[in-house]
C-alpha atoms as a PDB file:
ATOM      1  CA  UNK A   1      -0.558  24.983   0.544  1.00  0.00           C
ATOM      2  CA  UNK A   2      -3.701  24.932  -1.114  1.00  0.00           C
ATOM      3  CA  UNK A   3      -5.202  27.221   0.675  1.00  0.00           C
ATOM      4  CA  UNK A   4      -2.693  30.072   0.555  1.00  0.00           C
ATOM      5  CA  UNK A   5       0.265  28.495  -1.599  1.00  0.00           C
ATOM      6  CA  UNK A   6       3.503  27.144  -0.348  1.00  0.00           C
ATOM      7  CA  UNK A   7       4.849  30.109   1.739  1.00  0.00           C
ATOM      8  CA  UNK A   8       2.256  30.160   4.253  1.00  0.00           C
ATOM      9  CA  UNK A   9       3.021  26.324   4.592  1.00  0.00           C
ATOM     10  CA  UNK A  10       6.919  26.111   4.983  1.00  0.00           C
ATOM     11  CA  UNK A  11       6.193  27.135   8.632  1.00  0.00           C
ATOM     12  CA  UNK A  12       4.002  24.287   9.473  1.00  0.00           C
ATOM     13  CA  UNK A  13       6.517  21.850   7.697  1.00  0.00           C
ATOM     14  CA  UNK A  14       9.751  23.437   8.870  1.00  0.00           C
ATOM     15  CA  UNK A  15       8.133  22.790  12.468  1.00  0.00           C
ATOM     16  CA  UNK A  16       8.479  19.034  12.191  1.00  0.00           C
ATOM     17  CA  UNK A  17      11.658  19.399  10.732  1.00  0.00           C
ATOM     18  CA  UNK A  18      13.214  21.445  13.614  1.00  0.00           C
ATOM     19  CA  UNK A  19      11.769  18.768  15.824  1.00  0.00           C
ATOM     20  CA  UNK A  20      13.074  15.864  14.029  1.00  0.00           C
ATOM     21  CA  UNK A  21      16.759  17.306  14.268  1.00  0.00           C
ATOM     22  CA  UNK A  22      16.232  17.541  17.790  1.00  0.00           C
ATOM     23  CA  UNK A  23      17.729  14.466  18.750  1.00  0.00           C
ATOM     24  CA  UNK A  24      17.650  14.887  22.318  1.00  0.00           C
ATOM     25  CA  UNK A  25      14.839  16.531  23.252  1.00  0.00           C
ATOM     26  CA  UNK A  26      16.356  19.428  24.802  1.00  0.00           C
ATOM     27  CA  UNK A  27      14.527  21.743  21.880  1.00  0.00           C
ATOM     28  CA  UNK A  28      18.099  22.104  20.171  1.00  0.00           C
ATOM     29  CA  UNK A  29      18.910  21.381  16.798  1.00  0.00           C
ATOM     30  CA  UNK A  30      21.779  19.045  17.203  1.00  0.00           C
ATOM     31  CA  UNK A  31      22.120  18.770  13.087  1.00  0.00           C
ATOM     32  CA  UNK A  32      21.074  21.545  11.266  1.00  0.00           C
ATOM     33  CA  UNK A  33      21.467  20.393   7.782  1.00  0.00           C
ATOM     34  CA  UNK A  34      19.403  17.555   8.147  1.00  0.00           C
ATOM     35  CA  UNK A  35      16.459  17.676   7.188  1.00  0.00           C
ATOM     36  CA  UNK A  36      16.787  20.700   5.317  1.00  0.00           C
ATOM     37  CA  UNK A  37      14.195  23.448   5.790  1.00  0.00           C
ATOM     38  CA  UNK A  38      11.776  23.602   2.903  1.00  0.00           C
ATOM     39  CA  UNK A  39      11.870  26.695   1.285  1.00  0.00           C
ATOM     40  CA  UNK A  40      11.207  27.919  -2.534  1.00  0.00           C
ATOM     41  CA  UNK A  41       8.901  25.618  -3.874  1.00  0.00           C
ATOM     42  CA  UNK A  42       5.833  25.658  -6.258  1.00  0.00           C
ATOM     43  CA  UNK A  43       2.016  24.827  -4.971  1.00  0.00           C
ATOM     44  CA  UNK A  44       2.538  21.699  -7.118  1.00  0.00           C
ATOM     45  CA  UNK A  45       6.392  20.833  -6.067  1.00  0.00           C
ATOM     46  CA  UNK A  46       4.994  21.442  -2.640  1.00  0.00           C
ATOM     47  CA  UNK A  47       1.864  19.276  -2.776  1.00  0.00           C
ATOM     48  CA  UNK A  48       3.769  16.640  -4.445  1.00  0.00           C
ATOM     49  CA  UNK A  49       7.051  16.665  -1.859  1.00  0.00           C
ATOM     50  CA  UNK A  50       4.024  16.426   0.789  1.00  0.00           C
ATOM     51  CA  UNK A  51       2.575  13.403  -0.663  1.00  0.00           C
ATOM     52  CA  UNK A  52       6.069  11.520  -0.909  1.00  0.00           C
ATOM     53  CA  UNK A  53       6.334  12.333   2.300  1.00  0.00           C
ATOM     54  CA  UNK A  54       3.435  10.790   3.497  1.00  0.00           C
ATOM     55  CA  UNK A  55       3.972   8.122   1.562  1.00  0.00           C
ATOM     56  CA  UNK A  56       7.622   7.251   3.885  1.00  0.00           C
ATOM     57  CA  UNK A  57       5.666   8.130   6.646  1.00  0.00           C
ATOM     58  CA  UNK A  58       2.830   5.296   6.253  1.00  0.00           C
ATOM     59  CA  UNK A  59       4.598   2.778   4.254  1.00  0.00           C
ATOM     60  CA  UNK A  60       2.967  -0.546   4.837  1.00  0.00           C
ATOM     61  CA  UNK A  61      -0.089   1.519   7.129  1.00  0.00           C
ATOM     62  CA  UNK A  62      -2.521   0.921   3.610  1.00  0.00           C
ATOM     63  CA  UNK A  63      -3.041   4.542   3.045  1.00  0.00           C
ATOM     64  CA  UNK A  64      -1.036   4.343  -0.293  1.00  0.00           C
ATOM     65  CA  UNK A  65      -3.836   2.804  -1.826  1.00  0.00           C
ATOM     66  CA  UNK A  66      -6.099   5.378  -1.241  1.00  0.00           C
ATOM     67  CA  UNK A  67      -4.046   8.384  -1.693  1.00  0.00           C
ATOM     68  CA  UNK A  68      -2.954   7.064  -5.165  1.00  0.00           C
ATOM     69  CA  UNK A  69      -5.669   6.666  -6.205  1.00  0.00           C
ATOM     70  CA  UNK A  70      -7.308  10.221  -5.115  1.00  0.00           C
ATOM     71  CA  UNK A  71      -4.720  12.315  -7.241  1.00  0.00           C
ATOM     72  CA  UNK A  72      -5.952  10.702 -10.624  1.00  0.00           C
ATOM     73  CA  UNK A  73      -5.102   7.592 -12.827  1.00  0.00           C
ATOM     74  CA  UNK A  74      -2.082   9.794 -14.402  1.00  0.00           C
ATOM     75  CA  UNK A  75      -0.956  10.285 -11.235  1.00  0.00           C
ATOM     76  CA  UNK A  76      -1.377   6.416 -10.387  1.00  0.00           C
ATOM     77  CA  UNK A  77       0.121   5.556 -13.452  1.00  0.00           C
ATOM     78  CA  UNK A  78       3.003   6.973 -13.687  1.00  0.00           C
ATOM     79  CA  UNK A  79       3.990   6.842  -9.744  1.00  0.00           C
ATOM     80  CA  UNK A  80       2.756   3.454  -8.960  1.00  0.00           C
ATOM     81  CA  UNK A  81       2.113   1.169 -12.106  1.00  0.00           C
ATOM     82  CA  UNK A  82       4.936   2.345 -14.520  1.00  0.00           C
ATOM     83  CA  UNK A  83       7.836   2.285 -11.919  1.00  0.00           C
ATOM     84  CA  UNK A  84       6.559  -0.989 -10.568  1.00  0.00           C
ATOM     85  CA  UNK A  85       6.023  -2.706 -13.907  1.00  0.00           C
ATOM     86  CA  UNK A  86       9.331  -1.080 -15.491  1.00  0.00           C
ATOM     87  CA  UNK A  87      12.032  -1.891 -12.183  1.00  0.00           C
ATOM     88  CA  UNK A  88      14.827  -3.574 -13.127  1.00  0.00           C
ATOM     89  CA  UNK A  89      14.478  -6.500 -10.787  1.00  0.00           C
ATOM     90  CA  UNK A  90      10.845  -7.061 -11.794  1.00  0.00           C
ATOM     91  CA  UNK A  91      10.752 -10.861 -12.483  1.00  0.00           C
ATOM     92  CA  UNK A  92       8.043 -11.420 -15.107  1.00  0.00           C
ATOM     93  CA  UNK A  93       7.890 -15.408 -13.478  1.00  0.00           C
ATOM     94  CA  UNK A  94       6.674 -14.354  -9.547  1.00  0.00           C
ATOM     95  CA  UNK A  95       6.142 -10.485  -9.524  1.00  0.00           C
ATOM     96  CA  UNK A  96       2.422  -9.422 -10.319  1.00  0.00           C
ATOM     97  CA  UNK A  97       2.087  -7.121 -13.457  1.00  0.00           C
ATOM     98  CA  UNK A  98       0.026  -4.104 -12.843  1.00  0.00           C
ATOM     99  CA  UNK A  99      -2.453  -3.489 -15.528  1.00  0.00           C
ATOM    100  CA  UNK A 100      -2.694  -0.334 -17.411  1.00  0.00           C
ATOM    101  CA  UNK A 101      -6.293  -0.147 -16.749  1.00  0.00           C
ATOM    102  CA  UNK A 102      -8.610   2.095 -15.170  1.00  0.00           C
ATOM    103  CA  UNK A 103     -10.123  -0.757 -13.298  1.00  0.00           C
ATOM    104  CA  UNK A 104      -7.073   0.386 -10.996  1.00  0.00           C
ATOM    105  CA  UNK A 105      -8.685   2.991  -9.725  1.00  0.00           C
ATOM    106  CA  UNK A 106     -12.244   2.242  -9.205  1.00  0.00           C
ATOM    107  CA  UNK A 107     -13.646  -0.703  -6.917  1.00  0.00           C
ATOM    108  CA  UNK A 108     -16.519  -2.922  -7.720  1.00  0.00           C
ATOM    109  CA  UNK A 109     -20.220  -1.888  -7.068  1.00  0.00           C
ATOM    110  CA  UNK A 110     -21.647  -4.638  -4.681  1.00  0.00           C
ATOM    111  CA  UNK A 111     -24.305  -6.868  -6.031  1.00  0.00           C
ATOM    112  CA  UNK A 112     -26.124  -6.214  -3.032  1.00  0.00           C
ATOM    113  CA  UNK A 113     -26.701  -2.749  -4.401  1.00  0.00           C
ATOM    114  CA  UNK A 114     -27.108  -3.489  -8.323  1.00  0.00           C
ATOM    115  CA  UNK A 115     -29.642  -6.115  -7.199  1.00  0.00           C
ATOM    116  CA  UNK A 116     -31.563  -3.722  -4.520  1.00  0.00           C
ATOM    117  CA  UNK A 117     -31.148  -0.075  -6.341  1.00  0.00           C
ATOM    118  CA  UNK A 118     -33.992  -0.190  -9.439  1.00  0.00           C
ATOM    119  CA  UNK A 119     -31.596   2.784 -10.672  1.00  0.00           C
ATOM    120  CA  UNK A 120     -28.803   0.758 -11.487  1.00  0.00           C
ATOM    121  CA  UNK A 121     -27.984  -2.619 -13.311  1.00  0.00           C
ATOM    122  CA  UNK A 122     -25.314  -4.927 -14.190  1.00  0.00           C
ATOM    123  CA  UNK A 123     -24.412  -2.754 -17.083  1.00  0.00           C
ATOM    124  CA  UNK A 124     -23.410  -0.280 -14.754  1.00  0.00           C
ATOM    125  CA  UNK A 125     -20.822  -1.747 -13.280  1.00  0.00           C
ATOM    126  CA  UNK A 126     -17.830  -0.267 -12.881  1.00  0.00           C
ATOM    127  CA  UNK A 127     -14.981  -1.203 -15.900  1.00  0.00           C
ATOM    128  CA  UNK A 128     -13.212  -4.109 -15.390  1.00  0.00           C
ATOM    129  CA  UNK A 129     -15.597  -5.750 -12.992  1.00  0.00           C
END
């Protein structure tokens, strides 16, 4: 997809897909509708049904974190801290708040090298930290 754009993608996709309706094993689609093949998309509806995708795939693996976080804070934001802080059976009393911060996306710069790097000093820290 990012490469050459959606079309020369769908096969690769549309692969999986034929295996996953073939229940099986016998290399028959035994439902057909389900899942659908992918077909007519954008490079960006494309990239973005790809990441959902992985995101099913890995739930609870710790990738989410990471791949959040590498398509941008307005990415993060509004997939991961606006949904989360905005669901209707958020409970302000025992569900944690995400913060509409940047510090979300960046980790902390160990003291180990602020202390040993004469480059760098506590003021360099990243936000938040």
């Amino acid at each position: 997809n990012e490469m050459d754009g959606p079309d020369a993608a769908y096969t690769y996709v549309n692969q999986v897909l034929s295996r996953a309706r073939d229940k099986n094993g016998d290399g028959i689609a035994n439902d057909a509708t389900t899942p659908a093949n992918w077909t007519g998309m954008t490079k960006d509806e494309f990239r973005n049904r790809i990441m959902w995708e992985r995101r099913y795939e890995l739930i609870s693996e710790g990738e989410d974190w990471f791949d959040t976080r590498r398509r941008g804070y307005e990415f993060f934001l509004n997939t991961v801290v606006k949904p989360h802080n905005s669901n209707p059976t958020f409970d302000t009393t025992k569900d944690f708040k995400y913060p509409e911060a940047t510090k979300n996306m960046l980790l902390p710069i160990p003291l180990s090298e602020i202390s040993g790097n004469q480059a760098i000093g506590p003021e360099d820290q990243n936000p938040g930290y």
